[in-house]
N, C-alpha and C. Protein backbone atom coordinates (compact mmCIF):
# COMPACT_ATOMS: atom_id res chain seq x y z
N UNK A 1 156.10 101.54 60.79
CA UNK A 1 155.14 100.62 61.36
C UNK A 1 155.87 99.37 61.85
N UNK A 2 155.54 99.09 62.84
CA UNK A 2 156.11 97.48 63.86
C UNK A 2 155.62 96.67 62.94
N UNK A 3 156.44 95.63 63.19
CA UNK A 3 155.93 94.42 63.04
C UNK A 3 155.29 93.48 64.01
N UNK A 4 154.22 92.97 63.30
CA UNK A 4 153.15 91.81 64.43
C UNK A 4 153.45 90.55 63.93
N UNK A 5 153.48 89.59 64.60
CA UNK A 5 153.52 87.91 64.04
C UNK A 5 152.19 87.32 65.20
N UNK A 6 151.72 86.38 64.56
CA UNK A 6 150.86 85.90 64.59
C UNK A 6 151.06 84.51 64.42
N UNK A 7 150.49 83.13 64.80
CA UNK A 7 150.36 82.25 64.33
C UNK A 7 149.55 80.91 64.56
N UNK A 8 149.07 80.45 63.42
CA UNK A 8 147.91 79.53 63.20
C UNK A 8 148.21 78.20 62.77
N UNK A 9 147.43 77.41 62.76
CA UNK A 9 147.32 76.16 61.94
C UNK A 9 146.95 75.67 60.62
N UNK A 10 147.40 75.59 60.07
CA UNK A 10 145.91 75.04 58.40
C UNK A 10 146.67 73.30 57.99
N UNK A 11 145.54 72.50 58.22
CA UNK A 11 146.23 71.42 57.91
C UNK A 11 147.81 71.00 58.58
N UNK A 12 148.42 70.52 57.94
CA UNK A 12 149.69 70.32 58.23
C UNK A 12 150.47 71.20 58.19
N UNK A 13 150.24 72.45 57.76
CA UNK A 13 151.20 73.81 58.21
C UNK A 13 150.85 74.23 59.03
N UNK A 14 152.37 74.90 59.61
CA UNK A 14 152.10 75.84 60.47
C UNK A 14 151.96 77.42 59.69
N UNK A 15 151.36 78.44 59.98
CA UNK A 15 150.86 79.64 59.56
C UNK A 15 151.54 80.79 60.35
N UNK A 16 152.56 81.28 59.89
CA UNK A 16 153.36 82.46 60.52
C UNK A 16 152.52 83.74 59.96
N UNK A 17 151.71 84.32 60.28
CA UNK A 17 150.85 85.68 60.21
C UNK A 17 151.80 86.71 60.16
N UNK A 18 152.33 87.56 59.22
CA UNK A 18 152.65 88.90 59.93
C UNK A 18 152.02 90.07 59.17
N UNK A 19 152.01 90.94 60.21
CA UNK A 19 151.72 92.18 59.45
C UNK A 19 152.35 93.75 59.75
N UNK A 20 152.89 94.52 59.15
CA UNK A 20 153.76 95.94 59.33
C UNK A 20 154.76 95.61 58.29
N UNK A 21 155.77 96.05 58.76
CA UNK A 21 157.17 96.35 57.86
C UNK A 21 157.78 95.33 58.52
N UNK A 22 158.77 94.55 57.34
CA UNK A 22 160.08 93.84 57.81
C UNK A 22 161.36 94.84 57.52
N UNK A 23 162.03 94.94 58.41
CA UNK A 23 163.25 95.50 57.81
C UNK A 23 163.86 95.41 59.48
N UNK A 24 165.45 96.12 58.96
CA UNK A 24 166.67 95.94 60.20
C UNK A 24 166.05 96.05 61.73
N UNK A 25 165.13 96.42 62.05
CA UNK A 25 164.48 96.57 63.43
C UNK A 25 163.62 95.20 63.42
N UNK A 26 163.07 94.72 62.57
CA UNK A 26 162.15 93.11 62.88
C UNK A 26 162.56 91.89 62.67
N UNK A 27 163.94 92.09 61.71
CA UNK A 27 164.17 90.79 61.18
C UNK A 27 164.83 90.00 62.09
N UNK A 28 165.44 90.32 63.01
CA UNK A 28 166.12 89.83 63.56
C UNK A 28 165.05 88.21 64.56
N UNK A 29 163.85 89.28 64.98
CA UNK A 29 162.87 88.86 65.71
C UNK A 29 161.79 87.76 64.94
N UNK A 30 161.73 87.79 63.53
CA UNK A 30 161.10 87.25 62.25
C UNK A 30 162.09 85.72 62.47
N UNK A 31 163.29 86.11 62.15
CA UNK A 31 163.95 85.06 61.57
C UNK A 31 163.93 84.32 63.44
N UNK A 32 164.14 84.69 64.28
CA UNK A 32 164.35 84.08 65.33
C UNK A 32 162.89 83.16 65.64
N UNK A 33 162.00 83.70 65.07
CA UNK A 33 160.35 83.06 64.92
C UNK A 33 160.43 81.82 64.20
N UNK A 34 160.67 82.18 62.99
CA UNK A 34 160.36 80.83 62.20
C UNK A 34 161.33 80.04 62.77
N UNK A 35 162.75 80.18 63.03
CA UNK A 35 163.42 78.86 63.14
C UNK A 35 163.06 78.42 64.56
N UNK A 36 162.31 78.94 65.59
CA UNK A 36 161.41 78.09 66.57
C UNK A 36 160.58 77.55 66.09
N UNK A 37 159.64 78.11 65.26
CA UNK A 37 158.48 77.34 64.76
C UNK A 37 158.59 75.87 64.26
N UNK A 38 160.12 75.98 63.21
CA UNK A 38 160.40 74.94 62.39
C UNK A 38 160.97 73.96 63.26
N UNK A 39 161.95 74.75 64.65
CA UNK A 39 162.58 73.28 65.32
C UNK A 39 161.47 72.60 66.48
N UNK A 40 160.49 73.60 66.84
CA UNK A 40 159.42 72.76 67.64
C UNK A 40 158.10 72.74 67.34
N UNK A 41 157.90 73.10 66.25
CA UNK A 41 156.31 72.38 65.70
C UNK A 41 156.52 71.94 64.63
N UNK A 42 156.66 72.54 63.42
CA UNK A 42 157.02 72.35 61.99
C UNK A 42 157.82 72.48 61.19
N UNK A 43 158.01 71.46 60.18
CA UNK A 43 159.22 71.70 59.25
C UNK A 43 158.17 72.24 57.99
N UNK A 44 156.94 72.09 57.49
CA UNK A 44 156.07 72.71 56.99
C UNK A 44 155.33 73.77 57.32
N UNK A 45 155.81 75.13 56.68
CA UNK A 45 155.83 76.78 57.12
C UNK A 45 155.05 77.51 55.91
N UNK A 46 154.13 78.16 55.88
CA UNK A 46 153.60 78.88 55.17
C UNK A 46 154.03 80.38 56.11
N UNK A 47 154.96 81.22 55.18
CA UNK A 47 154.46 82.88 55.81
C UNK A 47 153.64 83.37 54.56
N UNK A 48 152.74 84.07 55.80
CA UNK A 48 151.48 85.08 55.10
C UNK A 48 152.02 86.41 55.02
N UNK A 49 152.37 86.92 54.25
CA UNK A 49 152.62 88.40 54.06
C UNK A 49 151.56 89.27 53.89
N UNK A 50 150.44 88.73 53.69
CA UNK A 50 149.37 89.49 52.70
C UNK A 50 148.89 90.93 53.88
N UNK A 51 149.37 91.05 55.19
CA UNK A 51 149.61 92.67 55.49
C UNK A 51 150.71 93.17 55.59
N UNK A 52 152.12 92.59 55.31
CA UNK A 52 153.37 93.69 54.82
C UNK A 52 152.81 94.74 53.99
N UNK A 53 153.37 95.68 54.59
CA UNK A 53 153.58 96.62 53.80
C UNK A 53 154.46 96.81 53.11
N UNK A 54 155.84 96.73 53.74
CA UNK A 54 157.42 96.91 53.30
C UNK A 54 158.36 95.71 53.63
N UNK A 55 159.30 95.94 53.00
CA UNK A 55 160.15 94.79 53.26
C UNK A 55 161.70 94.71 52.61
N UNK A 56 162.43 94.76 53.46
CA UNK A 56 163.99 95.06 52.90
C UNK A 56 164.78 94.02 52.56
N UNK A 57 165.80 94.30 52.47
CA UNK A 57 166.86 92.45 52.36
C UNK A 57 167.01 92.20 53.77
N UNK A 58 167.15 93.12 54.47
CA UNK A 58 167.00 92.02 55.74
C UNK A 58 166.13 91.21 56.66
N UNK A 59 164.75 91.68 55.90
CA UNK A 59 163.70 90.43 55.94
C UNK A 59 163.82 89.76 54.99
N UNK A 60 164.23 90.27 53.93
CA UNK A 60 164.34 89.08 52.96
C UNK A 60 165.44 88.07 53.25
N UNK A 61 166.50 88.36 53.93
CA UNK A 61 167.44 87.21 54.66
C UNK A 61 166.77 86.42 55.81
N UNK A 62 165.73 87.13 56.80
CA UNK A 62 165.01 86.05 57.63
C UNK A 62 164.28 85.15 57.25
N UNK A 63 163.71 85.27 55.88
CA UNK A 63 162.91 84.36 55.24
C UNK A 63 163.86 83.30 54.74
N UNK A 64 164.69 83.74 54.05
CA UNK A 64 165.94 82.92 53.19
C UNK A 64 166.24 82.08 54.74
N UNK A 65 166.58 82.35 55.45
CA UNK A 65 167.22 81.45 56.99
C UNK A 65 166.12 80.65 57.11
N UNK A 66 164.80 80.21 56.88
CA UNK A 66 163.76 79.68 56.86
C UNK A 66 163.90 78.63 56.20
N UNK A 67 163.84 79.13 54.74
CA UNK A 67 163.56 78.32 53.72
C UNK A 67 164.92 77.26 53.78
N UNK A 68 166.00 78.02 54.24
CA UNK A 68 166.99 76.45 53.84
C UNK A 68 167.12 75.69 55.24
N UNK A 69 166.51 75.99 56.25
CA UNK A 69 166.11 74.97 57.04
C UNK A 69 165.38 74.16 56.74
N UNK A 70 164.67 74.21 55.81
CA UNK A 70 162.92 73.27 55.50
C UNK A 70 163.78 72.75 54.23
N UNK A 71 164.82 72.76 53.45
CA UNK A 71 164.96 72.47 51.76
C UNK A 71 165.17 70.55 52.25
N UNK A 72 165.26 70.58 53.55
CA UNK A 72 165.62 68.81 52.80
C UNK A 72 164.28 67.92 54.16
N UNK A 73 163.57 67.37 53.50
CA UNK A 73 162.25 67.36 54.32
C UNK A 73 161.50 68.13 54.88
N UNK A 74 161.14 69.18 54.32
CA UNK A 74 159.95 70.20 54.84
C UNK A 74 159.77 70.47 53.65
N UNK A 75 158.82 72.41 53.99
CA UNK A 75 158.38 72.78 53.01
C UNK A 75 158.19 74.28 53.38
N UNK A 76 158.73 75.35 52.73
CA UNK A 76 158.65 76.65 53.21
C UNK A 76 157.83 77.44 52.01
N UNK A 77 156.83 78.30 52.34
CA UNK A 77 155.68 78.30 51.13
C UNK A 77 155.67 80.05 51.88
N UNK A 78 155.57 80.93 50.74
CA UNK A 78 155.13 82.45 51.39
C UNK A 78 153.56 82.45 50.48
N UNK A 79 152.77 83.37 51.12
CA UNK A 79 151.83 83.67 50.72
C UNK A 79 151.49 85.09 50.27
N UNK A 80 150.76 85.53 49.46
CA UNK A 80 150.37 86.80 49.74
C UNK A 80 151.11 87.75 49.62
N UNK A 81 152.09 87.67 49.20
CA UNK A 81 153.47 88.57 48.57
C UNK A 81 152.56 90.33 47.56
N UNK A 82 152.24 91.39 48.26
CA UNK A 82 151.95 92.20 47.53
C UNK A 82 153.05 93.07 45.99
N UNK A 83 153.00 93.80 45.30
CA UNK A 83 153.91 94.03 44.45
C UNK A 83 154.84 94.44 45.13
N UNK A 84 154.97 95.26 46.19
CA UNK A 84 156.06 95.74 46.56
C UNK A 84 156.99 94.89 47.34
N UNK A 85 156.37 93.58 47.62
CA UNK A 85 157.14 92.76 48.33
C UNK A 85 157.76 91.57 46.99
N UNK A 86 156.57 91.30 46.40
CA UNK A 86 157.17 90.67 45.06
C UNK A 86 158.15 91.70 44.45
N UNK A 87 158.64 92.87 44.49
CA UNK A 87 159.75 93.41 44.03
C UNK A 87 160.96 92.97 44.42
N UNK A 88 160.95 93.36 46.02
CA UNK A 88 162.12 92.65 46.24
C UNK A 88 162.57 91.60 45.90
N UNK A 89 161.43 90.50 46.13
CA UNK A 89 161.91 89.13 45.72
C UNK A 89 162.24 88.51 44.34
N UNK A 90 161.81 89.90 43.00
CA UNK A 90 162.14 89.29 41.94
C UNK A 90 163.41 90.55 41.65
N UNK A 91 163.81 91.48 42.65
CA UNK A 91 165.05 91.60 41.92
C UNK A 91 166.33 90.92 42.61
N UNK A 92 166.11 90.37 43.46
CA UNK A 92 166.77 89.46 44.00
C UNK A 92 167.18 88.66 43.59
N UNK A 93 166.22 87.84 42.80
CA UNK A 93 165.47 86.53 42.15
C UNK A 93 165.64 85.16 43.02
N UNK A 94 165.24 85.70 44.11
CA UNK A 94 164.28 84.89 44.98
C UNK A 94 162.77 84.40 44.73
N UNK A 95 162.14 84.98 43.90
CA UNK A 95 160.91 84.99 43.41
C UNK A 95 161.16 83.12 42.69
N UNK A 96 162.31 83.08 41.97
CA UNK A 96 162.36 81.73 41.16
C UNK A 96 163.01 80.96 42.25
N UNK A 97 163.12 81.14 43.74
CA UNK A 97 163.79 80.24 44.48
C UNK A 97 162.90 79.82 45.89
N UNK A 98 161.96 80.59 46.03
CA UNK A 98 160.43 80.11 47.11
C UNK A 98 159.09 79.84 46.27
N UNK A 99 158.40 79.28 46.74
CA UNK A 99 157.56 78.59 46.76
C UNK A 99 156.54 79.67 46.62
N UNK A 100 156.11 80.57 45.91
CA UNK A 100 155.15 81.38 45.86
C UNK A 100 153.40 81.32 45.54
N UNK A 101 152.55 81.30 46.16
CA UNK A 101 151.33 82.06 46.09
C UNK A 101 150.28 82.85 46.46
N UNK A 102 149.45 82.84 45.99
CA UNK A 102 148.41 84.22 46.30
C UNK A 102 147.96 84.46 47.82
N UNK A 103 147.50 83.01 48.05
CA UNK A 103 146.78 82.79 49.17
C UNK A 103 147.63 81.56 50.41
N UNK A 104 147.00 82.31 51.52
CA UNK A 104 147.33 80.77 52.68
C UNK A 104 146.23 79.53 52.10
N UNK A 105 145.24 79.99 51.97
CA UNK A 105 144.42 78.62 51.13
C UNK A 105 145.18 77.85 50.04
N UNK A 106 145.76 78.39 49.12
CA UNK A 106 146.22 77.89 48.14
C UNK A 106 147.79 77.27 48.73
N UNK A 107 148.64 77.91 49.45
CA UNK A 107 149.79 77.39 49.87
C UNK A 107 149.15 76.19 50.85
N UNK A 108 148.38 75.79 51.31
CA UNK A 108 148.13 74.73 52.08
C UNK A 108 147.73 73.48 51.56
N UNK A 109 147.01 74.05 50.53
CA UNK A 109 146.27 72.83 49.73
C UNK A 109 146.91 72.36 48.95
N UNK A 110 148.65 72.29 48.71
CA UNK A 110 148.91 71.52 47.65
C UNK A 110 149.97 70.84 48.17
């Protein structure tokens, strides 16, 4: 399954939508997303995962290229991480190094 990106507003984030599989065919296109997003709208990034299905280390490196753009005045927040995507990220243990929760509601509001 492709990957789709999408993207919205909530408050002061910007809202990177995706949904399909990340892996060696999307990431390239993922990571090239957010770091537009971050150098011409926002340094405050919520990604919504909550329709991944799959997800390899090499989306998990487009996200990582994200997050340490935002570590010194921004804010890089994932949402919606299902188990199989919270796998990756906790055997990684990335899970203890992003900003994790359930919802884009909840990553916005705090």
């Amino acid at each position: 399954m492709s990957l789709t990106i999408a993207d919205r507003s909530a408050g002061d984030f910007h809202v990177v939508e995706l949904a399909g599989d990340i892996d060696i065919d999307s990431a390239r296109e993922l990571r090239a997303h957010i770091v537009g997003c971050i150098a011409d709208r926002s340094p405050r990034v919520v990604v919504d995962l909550t329709e991944v299905a799959f997800m390899d280390s090499s989306g998990l490196g487009a996200l990582v290229g994200g997050w340490q753009l935002t570590r010194e005045g921004g804010a890089f927040r994932i949402a919606g991480a299902n188990p199989v995507v919270r796998r990756v990220l906790s055997i990684t243990g990335m899970e203890d190094v992003f900003d994790l929760y359930p919802t884009v509601d909840d990553a916005t509001s705090r």
